[in-house]
PDB file of N, CA and C in Angstrom:
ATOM      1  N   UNK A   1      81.318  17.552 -32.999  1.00  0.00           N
ATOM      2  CA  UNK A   1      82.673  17.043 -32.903  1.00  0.00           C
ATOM      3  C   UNK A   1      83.418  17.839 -31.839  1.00  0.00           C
ATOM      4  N   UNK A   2      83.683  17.338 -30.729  1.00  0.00           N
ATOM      5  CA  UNK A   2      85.123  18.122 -30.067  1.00  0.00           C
ATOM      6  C   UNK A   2      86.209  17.598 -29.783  1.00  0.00           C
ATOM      7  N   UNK A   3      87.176  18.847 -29.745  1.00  0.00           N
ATOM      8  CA  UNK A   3      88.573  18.723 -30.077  1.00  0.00           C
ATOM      9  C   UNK A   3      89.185  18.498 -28.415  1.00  0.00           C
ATOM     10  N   UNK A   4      89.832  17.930 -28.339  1.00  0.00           N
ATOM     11  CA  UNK A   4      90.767  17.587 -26.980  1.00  0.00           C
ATOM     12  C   UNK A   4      92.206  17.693 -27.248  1.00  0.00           C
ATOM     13  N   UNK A   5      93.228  18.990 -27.224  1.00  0.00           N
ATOM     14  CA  UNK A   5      94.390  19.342 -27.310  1.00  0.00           C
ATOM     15  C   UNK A   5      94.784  19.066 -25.478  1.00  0.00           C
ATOM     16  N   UNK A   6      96.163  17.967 -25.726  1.00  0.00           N
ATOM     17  CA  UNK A   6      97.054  17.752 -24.925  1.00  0.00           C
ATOM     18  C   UNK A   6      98.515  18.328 -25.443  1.00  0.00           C
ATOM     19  N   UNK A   7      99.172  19.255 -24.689  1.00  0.00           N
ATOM     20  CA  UNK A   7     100.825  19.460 -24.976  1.00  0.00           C
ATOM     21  C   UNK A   7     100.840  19.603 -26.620  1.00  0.00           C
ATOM     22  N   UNK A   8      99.691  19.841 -27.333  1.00  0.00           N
ATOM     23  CA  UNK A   8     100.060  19.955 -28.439  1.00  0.00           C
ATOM     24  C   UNK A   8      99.436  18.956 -29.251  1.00  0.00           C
ATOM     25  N   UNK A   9      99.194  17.609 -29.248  1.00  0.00           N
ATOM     26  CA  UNK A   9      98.498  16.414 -29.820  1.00  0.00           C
ATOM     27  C   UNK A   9      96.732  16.974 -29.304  1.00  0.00           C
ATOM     28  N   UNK A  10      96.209  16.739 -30.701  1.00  0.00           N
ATOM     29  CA  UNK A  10      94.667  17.306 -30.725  1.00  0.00           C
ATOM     30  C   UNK A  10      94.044  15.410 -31.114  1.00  0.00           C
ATOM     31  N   UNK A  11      93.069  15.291 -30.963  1.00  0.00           N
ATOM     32  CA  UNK A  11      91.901  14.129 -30.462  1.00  0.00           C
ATOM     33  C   UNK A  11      91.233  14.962 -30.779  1.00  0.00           C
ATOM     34  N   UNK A  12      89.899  14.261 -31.718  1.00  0.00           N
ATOM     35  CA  UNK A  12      88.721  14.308 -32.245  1.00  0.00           C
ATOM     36  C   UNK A  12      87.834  13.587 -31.699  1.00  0.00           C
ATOM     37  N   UNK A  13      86.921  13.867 -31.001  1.00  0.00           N
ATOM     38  CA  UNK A  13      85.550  12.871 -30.183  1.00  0.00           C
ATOM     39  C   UNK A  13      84.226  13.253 -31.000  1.00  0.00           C
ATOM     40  N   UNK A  14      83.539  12.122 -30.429  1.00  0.00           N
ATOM     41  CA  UNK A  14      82.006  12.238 -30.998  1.00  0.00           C
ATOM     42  C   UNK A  14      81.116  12.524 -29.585  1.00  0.00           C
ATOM     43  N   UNK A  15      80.935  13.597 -29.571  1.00  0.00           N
ATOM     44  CA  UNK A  15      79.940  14.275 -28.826  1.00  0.00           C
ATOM     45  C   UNK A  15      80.322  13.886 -26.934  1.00  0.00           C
ATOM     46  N   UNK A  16      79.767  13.993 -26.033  1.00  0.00           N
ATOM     47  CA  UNK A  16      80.425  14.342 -24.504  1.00  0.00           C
ATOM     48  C   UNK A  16      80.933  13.059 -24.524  1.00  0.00           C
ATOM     49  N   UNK A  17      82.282  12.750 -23.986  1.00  0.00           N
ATOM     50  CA  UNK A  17      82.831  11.945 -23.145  1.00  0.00           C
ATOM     51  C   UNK A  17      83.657  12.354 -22.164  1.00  0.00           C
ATOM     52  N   UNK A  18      84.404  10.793 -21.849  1.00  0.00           N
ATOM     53  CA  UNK A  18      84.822  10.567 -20.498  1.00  0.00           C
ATOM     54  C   UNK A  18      85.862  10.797 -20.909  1.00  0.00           C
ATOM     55  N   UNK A  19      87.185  11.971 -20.818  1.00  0.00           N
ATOM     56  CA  UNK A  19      88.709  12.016 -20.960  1.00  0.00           C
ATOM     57  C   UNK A  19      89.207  11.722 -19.554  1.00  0.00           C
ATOM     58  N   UNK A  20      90.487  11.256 -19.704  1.00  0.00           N
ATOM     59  CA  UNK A  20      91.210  10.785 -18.862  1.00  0.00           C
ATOM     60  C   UNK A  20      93.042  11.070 -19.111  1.00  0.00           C
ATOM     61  N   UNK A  21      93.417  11.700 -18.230  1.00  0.00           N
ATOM     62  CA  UNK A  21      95.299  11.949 -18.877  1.00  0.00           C
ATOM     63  C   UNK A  21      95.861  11.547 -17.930  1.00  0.00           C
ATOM     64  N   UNK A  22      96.398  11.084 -17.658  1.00  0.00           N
ATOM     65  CA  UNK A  22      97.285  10.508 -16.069  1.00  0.00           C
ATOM     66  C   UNK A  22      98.440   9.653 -16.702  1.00  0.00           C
ATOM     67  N   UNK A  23      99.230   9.783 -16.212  1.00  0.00           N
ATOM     68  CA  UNK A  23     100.798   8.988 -15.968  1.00  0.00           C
ATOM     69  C   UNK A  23     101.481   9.138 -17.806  1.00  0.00           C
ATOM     70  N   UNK A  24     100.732   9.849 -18.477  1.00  0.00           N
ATOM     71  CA  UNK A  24     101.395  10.364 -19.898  1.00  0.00           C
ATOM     72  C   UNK A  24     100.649   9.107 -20.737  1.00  0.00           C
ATOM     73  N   UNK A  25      99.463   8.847 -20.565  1.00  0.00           N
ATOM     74  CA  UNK A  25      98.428   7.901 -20.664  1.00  0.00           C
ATOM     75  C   UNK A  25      97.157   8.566 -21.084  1.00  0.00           C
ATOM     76  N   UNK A  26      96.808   8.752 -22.575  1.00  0.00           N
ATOM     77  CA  UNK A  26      95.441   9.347 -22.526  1.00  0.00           C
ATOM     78  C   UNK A  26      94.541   8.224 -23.110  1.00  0.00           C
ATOM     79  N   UNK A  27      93.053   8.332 -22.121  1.00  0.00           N
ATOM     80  CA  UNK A  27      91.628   7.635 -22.517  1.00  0.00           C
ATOM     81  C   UNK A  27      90.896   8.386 -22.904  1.00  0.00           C
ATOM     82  N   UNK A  28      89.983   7.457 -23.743  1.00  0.00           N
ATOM     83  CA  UNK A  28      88.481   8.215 -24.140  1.00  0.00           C
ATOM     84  C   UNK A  28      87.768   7.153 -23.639  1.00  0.00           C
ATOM     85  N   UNK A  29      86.886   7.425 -23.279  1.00  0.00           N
ATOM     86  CA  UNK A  29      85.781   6.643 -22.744  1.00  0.00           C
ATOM     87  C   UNK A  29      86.207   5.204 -22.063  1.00  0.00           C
ATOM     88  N   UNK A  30      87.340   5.311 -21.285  1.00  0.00           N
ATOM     89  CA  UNK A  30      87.723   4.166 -20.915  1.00  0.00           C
ATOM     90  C   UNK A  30      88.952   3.145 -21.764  1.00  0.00           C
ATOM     91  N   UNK A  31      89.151   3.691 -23.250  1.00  0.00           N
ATOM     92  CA  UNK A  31      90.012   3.109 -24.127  1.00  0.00           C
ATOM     93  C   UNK A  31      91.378   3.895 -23.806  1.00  0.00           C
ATOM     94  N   UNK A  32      92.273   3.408 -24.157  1.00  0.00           N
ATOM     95  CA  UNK A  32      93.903   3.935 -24.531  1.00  0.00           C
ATOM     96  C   UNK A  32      93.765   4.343 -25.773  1.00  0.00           C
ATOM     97  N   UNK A  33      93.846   5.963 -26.044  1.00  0.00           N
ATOM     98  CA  UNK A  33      94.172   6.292 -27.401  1.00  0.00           C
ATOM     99  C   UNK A  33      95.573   6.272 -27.380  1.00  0.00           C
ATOM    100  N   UNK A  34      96.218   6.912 -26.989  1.00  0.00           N
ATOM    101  CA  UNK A  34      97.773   7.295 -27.128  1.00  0.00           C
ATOM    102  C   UNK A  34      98.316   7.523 -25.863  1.00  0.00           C
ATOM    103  N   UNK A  35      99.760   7.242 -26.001  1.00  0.00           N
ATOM    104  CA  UNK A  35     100.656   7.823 -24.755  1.00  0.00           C
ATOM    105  C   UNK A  35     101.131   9.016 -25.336  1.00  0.00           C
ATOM    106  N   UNK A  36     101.473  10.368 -24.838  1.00  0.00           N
ATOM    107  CA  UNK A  36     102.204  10.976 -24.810  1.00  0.00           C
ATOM    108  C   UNK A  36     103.308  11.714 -24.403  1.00  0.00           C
ATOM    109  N   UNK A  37     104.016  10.917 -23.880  1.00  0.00           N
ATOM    110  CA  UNK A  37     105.303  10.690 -24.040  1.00  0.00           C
ATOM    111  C   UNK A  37     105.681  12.072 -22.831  1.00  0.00           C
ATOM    112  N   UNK A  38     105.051  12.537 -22.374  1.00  0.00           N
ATOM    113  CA  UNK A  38     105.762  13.849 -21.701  1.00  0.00           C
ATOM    114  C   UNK A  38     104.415  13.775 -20.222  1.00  0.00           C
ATOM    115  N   UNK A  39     104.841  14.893 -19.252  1.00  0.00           N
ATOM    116  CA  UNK A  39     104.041  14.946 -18.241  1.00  0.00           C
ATOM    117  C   UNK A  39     103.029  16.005 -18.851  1.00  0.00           C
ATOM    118  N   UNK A  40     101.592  15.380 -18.716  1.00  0.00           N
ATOM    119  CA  UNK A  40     100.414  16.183 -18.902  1.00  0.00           C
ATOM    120  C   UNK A  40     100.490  17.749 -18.251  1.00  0.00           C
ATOM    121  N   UNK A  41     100.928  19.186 -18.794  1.00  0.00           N
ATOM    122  CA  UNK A  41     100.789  20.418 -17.801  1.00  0.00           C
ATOM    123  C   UNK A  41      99.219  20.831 -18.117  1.00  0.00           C
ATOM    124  N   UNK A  42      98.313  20.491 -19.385  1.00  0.00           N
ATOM    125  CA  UNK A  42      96.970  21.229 -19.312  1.00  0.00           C
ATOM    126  C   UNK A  42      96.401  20.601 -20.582  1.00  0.00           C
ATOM    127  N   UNK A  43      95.400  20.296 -20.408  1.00  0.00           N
ATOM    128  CA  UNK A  43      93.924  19.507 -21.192  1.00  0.00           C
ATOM    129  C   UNK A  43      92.797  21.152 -21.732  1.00  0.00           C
ATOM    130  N   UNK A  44      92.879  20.822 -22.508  1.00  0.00           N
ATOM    131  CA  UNK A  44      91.902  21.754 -23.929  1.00  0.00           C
ATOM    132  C   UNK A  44      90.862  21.058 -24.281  1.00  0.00           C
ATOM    133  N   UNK A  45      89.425  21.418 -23.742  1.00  0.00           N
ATOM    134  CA  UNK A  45      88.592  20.376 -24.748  1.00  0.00           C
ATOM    135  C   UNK A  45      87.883  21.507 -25.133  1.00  0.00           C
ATOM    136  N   UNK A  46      87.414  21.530 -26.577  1.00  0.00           N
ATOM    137  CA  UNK A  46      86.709  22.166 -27.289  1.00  0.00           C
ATOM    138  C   UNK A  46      85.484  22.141 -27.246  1.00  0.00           C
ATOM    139  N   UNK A  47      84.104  22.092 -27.021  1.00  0.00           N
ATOM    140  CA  UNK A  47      83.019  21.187 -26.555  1.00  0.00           C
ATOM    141  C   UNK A  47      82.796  20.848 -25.644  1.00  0.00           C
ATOM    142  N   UNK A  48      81.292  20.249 -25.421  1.00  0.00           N
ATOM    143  CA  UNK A  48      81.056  19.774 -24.412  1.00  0.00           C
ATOM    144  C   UNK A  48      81.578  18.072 -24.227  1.00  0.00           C
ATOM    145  N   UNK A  49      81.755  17.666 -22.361  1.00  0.00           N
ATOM    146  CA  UNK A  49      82.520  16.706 -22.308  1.00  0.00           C
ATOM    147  C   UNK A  49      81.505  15.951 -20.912  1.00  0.00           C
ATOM    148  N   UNK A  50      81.968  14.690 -21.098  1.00  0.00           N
ATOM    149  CA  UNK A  50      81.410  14.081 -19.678  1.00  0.00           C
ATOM    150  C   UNK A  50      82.240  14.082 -18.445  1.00  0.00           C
ATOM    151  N   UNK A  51      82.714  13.027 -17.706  1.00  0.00           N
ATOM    152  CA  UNK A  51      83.789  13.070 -16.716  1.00  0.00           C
ATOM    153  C   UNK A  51      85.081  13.632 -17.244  1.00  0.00           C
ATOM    154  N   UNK A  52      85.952  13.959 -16.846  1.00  0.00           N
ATOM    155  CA  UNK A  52      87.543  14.554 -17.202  1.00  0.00           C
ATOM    156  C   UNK A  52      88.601  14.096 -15.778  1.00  0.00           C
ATOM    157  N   UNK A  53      89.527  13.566 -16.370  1.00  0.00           N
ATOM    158  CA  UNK A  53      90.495  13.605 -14.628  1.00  0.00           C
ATOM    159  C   UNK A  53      91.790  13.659 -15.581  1.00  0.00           C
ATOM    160  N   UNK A  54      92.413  14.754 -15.267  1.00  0.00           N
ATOM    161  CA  UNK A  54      93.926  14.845 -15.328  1.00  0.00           C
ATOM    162  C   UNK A  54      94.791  15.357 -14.672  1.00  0.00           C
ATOM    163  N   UNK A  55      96.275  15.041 -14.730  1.00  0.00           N
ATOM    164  CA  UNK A  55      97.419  15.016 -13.470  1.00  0.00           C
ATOM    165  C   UNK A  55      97.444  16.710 -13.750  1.00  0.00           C
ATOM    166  N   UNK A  56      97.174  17.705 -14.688  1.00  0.00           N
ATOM    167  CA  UNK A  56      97.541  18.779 -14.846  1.00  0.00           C
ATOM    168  C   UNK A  56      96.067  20.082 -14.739  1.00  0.00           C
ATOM    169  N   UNK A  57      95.982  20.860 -15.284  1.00  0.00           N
ATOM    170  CA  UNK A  57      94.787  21.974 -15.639  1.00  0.00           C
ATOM    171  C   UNK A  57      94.033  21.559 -16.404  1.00  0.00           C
ATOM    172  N   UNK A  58      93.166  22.066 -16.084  1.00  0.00           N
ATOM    173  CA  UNK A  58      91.588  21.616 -17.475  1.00  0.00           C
ATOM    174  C   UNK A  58      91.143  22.800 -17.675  1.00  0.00           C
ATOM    175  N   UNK A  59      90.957  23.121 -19.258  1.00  0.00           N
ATOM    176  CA  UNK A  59      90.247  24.520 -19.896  1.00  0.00           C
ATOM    177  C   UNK A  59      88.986  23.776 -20.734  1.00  0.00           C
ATOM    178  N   UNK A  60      87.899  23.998 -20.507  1.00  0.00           N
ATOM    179  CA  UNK A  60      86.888  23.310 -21.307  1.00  0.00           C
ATOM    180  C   UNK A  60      86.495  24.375 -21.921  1.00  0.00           C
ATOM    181  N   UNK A  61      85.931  24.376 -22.997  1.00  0.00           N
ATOM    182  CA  UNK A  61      85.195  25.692 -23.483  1.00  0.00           C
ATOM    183  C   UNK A  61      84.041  25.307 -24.050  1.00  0.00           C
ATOM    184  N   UNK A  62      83.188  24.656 -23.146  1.00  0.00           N
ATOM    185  CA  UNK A  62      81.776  24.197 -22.806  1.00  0.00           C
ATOM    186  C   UNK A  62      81.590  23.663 -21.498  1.00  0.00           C
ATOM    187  N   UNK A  63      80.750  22.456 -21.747  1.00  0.00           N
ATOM    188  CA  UNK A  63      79.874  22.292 -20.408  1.00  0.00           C
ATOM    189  C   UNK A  63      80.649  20.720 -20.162  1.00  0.00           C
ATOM    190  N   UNK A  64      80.623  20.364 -19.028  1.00  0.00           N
ATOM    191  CA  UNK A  64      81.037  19.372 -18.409  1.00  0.00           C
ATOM    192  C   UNK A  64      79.878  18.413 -17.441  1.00  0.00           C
ATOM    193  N   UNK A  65      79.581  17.256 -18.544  1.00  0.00           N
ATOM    194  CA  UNK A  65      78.277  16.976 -17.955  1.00  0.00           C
ATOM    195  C   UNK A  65      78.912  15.613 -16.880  1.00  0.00           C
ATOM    196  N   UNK A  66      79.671  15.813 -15.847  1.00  0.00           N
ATOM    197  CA  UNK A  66      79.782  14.578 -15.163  1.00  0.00           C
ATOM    198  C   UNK A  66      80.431  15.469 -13.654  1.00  0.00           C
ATOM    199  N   UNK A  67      82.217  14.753 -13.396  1.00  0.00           N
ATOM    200  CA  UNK A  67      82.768  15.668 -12.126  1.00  0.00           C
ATOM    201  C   UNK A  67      83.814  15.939 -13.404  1.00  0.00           C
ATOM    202  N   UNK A  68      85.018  16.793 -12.665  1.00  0.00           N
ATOM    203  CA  UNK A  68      86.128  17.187 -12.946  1.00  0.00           C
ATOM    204  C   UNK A  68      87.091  16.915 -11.693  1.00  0.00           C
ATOM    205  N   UNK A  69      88.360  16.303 -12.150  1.00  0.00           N
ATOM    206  CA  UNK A  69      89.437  15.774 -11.425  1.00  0.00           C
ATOM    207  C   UNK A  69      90.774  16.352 -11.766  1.00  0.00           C
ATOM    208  N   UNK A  70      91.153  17.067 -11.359  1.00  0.00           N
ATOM    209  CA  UNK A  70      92.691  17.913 -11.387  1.00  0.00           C
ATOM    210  C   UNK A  70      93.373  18.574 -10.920  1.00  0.00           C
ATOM    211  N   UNK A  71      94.993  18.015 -11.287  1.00  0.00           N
ATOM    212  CA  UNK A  71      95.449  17.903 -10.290  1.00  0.00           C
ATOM    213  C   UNK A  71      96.419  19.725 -10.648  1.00  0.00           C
ATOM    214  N   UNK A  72      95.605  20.409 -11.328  1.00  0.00           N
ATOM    215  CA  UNK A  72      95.962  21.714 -11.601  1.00  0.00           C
ATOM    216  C   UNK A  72      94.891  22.648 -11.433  1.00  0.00           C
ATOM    217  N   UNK A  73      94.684  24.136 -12.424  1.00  0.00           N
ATOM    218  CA  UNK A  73      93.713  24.752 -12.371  1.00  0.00           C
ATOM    219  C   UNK A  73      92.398  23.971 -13.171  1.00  0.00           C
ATOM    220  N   UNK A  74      91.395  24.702 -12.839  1.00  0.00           N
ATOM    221  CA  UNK A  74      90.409  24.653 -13.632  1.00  0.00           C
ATOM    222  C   UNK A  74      89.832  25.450 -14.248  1.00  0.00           C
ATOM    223  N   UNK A  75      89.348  25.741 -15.718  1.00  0.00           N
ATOM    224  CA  UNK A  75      87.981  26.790 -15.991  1.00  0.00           C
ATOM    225  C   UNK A  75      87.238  25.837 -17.081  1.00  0.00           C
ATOM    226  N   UNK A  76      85.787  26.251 -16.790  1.00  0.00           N
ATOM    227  CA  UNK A  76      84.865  25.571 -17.535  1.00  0.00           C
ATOM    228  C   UNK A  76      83.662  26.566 -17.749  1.00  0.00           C
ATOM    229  N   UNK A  77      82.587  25.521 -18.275  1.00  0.00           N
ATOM    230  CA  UNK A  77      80.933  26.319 -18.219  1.00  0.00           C
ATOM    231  C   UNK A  77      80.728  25.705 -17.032  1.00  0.00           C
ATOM    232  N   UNK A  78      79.426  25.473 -17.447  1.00  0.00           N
ATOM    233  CA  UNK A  78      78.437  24.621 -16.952  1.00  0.00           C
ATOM    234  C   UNK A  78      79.104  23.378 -16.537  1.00  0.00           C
ATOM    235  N   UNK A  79      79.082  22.848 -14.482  1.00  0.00           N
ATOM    236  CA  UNK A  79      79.116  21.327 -14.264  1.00  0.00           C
ATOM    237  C   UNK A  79      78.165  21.104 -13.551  1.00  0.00           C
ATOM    238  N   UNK A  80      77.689  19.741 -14.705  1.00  0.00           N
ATOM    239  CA  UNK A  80      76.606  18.825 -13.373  1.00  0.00           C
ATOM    240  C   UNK A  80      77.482  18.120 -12.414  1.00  0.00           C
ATOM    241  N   UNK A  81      78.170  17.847 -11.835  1.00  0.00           N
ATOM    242  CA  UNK A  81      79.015  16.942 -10.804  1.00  0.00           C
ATOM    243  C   UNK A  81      79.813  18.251 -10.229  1.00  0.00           C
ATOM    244  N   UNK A  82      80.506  17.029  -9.460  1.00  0.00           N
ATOM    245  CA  UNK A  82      81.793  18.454  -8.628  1.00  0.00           C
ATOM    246  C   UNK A  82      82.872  18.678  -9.595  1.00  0.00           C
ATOM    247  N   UNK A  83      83.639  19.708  -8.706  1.00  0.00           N
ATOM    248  CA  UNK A  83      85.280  19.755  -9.371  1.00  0.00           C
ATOM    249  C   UNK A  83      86.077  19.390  -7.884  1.00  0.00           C
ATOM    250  N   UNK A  84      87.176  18.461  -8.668  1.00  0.00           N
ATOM    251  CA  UNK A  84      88.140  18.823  -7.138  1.00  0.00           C
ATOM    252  C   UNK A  84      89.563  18.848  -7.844  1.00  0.00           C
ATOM    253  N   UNK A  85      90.016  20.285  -7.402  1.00  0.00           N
ATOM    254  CA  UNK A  85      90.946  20.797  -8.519  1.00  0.00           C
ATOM    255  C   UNK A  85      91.974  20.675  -7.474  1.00  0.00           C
ATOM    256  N   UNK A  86      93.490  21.053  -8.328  1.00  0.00           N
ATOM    257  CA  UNK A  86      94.743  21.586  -6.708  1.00  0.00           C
ATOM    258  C   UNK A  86      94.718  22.765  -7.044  1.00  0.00           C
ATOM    259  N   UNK A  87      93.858  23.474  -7.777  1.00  0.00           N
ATOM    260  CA  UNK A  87      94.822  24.844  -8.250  1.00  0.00           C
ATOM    261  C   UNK A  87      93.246  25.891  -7.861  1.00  0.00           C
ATOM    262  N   UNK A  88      93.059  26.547  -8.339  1.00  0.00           N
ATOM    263  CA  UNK A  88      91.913  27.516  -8.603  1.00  0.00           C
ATOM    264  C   UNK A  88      91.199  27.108  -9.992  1.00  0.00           C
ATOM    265  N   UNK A  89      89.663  27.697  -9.282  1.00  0.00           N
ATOM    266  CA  UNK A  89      88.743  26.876  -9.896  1.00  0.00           C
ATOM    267  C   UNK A  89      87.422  27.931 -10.574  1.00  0.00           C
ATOM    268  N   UNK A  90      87.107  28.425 -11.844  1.00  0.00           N
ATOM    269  CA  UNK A  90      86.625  29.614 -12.303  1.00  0.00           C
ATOM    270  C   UNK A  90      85.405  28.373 -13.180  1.00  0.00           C
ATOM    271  N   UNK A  91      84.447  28.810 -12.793  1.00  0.00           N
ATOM    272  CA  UNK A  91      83.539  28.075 -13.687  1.00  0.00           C
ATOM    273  C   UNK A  91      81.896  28.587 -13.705  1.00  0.00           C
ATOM    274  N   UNK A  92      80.810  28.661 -14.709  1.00  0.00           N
ATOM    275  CA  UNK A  92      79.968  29.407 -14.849  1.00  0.00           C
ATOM    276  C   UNK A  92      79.091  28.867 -13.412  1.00  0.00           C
ATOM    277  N   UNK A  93      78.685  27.525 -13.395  1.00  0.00           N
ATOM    278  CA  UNK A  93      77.308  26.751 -12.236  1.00  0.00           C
ATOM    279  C   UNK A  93      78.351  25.627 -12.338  1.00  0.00           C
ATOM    280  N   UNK A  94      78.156  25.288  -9.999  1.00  0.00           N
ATOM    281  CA  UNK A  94      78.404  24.094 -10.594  1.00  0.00           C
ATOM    282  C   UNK A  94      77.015  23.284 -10.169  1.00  0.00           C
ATOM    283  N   UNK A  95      76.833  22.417 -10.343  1.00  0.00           N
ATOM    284  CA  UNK A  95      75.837  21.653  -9.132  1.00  0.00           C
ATOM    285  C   UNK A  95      76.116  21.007  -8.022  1.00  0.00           C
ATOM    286  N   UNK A  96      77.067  20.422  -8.112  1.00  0.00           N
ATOM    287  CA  UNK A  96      77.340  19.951  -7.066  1.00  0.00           C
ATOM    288  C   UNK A  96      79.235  20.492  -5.906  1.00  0.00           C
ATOM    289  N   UNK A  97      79.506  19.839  -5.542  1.00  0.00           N
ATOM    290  CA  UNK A  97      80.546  20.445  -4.511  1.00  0.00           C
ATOM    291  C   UNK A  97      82.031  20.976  -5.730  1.00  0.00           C
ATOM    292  N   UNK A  98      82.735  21.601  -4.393  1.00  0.00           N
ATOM    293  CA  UNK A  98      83.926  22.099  -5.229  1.00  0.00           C
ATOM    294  C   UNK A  98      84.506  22.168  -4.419  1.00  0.00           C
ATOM    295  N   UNK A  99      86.009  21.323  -4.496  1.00  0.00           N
ATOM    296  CA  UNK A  99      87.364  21.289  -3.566  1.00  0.00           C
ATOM    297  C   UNK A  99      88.612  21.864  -4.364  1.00  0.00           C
ATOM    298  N   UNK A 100      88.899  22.635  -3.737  1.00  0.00           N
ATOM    299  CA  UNK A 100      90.206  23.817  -4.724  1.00  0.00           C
ATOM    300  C   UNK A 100      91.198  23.708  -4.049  1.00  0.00           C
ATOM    301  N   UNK A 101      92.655  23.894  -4.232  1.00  0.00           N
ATOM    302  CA  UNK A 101      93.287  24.768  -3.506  1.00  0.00           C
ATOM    303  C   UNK A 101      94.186  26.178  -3.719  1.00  0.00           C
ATOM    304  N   UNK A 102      93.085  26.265  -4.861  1.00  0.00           N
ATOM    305  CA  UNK A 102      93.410  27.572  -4.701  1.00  0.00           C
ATOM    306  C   UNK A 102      92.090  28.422  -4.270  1.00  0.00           C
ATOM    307  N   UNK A 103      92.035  29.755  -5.280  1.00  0.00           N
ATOM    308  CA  UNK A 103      90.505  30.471  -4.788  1.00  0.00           C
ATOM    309  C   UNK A 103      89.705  29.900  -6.250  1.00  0.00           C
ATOM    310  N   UNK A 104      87.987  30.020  -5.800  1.00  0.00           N
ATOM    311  CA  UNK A 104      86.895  29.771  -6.662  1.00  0.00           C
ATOM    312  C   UNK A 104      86.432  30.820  -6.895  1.00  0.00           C
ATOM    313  N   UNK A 105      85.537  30.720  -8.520  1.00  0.00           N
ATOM    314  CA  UNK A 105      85.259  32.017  -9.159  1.00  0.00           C
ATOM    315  C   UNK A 105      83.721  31.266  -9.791  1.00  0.00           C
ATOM    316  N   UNK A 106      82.768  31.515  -8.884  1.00  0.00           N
ATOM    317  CA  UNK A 106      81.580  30.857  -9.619  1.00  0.00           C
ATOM    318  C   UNK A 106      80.515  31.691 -10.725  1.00  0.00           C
ATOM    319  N   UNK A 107      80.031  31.729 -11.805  1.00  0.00           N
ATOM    320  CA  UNK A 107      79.279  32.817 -12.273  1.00  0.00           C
ATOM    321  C   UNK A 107      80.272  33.495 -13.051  1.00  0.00           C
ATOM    322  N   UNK A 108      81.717  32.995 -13.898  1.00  0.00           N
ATOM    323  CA  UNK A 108      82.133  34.160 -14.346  1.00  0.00           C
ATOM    324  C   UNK A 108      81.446  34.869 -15.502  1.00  0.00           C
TER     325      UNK A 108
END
């Protein structure tokens, strides 16, 4: 089971998916769970996850089996895909590319 905390509202998933937060609009796997009502500042997923894209930071505290899209910082484990963050980007491997603008921290 992992947990996906937005601004405070926690989501329960069944094993890696696709999150999505943009325009105060959250998806799972392509569905509308909820709006929340405020501007996204940072995404919490508990577990491992597949794709992720949100307008704010992403903290995963597992592995990210797809890319990562944000429009804040990043930290994660393990990504199979890229990240393309605006902020700085701390993550264990990625496999594929990484666009920051801030600084990258690979191997922490």
């Amino acid at each position: 089971m992992n947990r996906i905390q937005i601004n405070g509202l926690t989501i329960e998933t069944e094993g890696p998916t696709s999150v999505s937060v943009c325009n105060g609009r959250v998806f799972v796997d392509g569905k509308q769970i909820t709006k929340i009502g405020s501007a996204c500042t940072k995404v919490i997923i508990k577990g491992n996850v597949g794709d992720i894209k949100a307008d704010g930071s992403v903290e995963v505290d597992g592995n990210v089996n797809g890319d990562i899209d944000a429009g804040g910082h990043v930290s994660c484990g393990d990504v199979s895909g890229s990240i393309d963050a605006g902020g700085h980007v701390t993550a264990k491997n990625v496999k594929q590319n990484v666009d920051a603008g801030g600084h990258v921290r690979i191997g922490r």
